[in-house]
N, C-alpha and C. Protein backbone atom coordinates (compact mmCIF):
# COMPACT_ATOMS: atom_id res chain seq x y z
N UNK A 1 0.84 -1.18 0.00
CA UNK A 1 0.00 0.00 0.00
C UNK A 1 0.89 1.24 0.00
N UNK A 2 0.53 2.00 -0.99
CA UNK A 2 1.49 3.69 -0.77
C UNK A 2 0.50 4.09 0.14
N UNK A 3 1.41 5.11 0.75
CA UNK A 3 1.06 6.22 1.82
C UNK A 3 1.36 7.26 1.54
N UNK A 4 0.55 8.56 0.81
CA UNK A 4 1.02 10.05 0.85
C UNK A 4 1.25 10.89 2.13
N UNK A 5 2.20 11.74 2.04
CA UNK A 5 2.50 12.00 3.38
C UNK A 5 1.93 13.43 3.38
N UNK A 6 1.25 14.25 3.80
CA UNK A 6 0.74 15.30 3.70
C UNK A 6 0.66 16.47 4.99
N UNK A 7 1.89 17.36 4.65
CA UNK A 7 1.75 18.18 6.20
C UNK A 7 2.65 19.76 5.64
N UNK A 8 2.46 20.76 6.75
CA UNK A 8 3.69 22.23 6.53
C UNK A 8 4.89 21.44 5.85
N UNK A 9 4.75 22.53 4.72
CA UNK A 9 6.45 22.64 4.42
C UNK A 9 6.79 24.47 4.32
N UNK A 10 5.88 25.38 3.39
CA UNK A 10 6.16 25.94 3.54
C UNK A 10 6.30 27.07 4.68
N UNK A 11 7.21 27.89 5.10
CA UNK A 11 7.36 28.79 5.92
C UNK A 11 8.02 28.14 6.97
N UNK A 12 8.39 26.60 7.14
CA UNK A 12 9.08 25.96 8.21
C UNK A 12 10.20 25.63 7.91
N UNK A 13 11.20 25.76 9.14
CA UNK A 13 12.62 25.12 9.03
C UNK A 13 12.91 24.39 8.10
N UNK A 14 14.11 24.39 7.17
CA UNK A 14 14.54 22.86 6.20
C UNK A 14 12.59 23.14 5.54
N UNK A 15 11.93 23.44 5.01
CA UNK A 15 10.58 23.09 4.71
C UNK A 15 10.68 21.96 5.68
N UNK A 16 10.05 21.50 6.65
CA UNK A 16 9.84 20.52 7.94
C UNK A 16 10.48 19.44 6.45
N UNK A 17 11.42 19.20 6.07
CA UNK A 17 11.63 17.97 5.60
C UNK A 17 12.37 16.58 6.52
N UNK A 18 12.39 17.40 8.28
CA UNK A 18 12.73 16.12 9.02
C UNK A 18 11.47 15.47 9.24
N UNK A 19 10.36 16.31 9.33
CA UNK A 19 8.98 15.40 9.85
C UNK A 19 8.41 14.44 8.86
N UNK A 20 8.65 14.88 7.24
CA UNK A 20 8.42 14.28 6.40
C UNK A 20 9.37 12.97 6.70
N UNK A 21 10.67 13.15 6.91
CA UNK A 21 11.60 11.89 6.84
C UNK A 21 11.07 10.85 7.50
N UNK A 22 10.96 11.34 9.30
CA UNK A 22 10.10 10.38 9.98
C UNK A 22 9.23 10.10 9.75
N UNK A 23 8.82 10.52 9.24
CA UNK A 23 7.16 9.59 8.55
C UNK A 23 7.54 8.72 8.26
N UNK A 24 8.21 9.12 6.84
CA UNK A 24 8.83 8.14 5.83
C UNK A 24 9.04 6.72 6.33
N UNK A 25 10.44 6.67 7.23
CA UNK A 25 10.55 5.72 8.36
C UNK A 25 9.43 5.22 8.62
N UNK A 26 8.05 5.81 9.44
CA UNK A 26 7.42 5.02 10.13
C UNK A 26 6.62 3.92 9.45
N UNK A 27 5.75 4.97 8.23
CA UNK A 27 5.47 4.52 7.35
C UNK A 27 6.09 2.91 6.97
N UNK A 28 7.38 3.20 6.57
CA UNK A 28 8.31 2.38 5.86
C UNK A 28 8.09 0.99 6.64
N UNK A 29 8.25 1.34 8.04
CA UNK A 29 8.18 0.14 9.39
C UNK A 29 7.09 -0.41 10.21
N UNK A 30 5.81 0.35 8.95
CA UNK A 30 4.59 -0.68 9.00
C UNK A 30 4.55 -1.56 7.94
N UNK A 31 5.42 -1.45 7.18
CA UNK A 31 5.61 -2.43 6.30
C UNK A 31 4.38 -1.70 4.72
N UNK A 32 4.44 -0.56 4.50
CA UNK A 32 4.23 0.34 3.91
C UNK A 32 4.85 1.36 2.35
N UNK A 33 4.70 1.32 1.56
CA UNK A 33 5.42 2.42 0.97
C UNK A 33 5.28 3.81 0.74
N UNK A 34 6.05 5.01 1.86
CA UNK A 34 5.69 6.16 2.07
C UNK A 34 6.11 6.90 0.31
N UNK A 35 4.97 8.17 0.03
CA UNK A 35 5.22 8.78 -0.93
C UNK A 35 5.31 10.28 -0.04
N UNK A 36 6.53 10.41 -0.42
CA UNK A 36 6.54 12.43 0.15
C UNK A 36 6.54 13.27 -0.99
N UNK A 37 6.07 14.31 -0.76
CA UNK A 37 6.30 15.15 -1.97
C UNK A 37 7.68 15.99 -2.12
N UNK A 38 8.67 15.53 -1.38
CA UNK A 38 9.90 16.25 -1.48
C UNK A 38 10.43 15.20 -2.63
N UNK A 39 10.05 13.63 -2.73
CA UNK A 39 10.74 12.86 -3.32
C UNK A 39 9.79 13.08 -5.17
N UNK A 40 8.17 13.31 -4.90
CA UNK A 40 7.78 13.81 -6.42
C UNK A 40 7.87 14.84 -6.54
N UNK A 41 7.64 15.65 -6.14
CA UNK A 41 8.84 17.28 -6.65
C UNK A 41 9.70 18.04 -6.14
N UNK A 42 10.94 17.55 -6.60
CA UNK A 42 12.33 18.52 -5.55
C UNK A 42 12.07 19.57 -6.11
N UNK A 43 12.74 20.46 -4.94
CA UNK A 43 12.81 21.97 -4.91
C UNK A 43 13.79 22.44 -5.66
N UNK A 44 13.20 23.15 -6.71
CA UNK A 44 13.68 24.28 -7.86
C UNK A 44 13.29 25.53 -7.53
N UNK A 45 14.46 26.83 -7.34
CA UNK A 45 14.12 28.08 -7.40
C UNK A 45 13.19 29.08 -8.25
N UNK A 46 13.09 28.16 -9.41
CA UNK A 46 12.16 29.08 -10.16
C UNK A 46 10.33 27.66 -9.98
N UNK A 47 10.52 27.30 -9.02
CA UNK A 47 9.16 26.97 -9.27
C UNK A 47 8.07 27.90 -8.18
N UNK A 48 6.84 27.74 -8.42
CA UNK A 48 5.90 28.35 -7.51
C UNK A 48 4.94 27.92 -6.64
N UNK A 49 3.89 28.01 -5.97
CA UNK A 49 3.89 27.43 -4.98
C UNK A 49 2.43 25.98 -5.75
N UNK A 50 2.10 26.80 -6.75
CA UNK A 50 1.14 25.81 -7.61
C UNK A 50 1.73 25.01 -8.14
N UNK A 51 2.88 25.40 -8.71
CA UNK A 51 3.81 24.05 -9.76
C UNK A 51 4.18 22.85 -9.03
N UNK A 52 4.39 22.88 -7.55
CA UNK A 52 4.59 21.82 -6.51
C UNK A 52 3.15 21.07 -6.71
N UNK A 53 2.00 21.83 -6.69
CA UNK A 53 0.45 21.23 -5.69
C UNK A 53 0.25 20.40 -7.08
N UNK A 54 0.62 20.89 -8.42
CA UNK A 54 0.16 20.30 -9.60
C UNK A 54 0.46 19.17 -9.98
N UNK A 55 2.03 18.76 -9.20
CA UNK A 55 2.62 17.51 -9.45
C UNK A 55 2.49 16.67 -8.20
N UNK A 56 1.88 17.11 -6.80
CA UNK A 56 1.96 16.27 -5.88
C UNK A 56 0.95 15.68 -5.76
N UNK A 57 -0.88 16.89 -6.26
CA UNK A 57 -2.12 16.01 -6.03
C UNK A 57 -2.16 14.68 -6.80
N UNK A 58 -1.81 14.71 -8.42
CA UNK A 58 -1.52 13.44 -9.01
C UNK A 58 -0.68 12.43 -8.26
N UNK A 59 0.20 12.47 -7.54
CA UNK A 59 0.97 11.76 -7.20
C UNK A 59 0.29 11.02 -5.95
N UNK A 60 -0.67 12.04 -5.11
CA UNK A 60 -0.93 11.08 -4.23
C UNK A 60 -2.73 10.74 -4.76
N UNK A 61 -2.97 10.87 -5.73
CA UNK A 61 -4.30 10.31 -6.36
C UNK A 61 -3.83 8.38 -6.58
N UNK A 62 -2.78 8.41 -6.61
CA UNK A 62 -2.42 7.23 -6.62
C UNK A 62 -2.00 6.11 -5.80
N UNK A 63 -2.43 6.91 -4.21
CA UNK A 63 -2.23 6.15 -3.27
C UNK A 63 -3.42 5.62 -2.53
N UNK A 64 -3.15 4.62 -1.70
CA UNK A 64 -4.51 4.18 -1.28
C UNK A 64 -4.52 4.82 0.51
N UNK A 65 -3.83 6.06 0.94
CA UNK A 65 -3.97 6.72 2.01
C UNK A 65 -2.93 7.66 2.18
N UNK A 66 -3.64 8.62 3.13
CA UNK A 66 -2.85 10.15 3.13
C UNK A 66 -2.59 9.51 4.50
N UNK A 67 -1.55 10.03 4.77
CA UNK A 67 -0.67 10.36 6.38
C UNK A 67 -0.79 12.09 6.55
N UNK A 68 -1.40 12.28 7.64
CA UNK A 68 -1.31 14.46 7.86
C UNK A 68 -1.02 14.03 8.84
N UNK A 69 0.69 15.20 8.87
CA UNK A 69 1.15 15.25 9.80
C UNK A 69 0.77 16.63 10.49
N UNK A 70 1.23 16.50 11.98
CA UNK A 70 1.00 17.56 12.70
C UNK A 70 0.94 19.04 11.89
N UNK A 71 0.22 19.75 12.62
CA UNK A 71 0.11 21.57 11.78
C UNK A 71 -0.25 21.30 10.48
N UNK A 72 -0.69 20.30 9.54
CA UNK A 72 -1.67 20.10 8.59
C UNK A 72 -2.73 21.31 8.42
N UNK A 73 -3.47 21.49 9.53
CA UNK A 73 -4.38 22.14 8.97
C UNK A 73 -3.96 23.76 9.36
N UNK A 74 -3.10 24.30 9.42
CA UNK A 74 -2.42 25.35 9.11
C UNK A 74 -1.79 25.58 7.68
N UNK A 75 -1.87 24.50 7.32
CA UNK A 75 -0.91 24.57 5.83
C UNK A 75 -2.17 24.71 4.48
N UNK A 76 -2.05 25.83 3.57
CA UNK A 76 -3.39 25.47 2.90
C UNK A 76 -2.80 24.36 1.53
N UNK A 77 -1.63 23.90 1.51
CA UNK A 77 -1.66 22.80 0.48
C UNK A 77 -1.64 21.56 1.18
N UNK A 78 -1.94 21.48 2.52
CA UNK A 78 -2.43 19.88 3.11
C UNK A 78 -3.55 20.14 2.98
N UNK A 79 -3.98 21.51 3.24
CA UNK A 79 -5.52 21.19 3.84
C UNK A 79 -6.29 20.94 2.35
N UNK A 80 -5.63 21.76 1.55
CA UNK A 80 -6.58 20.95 -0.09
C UNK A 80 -6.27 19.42 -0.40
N UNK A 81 -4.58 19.36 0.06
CA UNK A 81 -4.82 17.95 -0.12
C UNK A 81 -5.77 16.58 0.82
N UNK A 82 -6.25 17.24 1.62
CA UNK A 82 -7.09 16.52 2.82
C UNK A 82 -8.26 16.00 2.32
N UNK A 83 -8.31 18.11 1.89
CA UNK A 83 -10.00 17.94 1.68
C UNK A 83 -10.07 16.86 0.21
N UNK A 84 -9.00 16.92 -0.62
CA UNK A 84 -9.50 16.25 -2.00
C UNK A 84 -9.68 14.57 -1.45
N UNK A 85 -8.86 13.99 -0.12
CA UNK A 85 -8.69 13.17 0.13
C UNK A 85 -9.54 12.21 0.84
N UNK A 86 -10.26 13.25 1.13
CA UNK A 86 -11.97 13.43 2.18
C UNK A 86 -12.84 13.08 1.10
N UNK A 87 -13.09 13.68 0.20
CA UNK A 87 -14.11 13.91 -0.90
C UNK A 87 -14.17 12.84 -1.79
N UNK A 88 -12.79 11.92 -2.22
CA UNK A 88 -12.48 10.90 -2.72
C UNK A 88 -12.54 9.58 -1.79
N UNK A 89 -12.61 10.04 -0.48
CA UNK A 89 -13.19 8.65 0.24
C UNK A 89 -11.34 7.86 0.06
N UNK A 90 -10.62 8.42 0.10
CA UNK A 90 -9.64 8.02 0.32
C UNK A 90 -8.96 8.01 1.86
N UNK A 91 -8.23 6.65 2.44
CA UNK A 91 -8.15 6.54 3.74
C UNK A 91 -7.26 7.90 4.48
N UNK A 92 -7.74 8.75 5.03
CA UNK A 92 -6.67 9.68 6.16
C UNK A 92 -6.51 9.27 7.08
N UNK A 93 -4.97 9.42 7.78
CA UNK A 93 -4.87 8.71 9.09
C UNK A 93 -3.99 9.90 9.09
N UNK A 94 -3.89 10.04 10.86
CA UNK A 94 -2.75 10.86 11.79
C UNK A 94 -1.54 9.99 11.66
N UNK A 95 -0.44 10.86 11.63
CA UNK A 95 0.95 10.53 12.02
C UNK A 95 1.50 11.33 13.07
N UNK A 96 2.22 10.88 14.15
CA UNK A 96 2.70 12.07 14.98
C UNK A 96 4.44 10.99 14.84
N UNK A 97 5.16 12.63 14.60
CA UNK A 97 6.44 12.40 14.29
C UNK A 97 7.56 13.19 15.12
């Protein structure tokens, strides 16, 4: 089963790419395959904050569950990815990392 990982990146330290990592891990050590969006779209200076959301919602349309991590719903590209994730009846679960 993939797992999208869905939580703050922008405006946080490193973009929180340690909380994403631990996921990753935990994910990984349920016997799982975590999808982050640092790994479907690395960070390029000339991209914007849509050119990320355009390549990550596809990416996790293809999983069979979102992981939101903590401060999720502070972030408005988890919280669209939630809500699309909600609406599609696709599994959300908490991660605390």
């Amino acid at each position: 089963m993939k797992i999208y990982i869905s939580g703050p990146i922008t405006g946080r330290k490193d973009f929180n790419r340690e909380a994403f990592d631990k996921a990753g891990i935990i994910i990984q050590g349920l016997g799982f395959d975590p999808v982050s969006p640092f790994d479907v779209s690395p960070y390029h200076p000339g991209k914007k904050w849509i050119d990320y959301m355009l390549e990550d919602i596809p990416a996790m349309l293809k999983c069979e569950a979102v992981a939101a991590l903590p401060g999720w719903i502070w972030s408005r590209g988890a919280r669209i990815e939630i809500a699309i994730a909600w609406m599609l009846k696709i599994k959300i679960i908490k991660i605390k990392v």
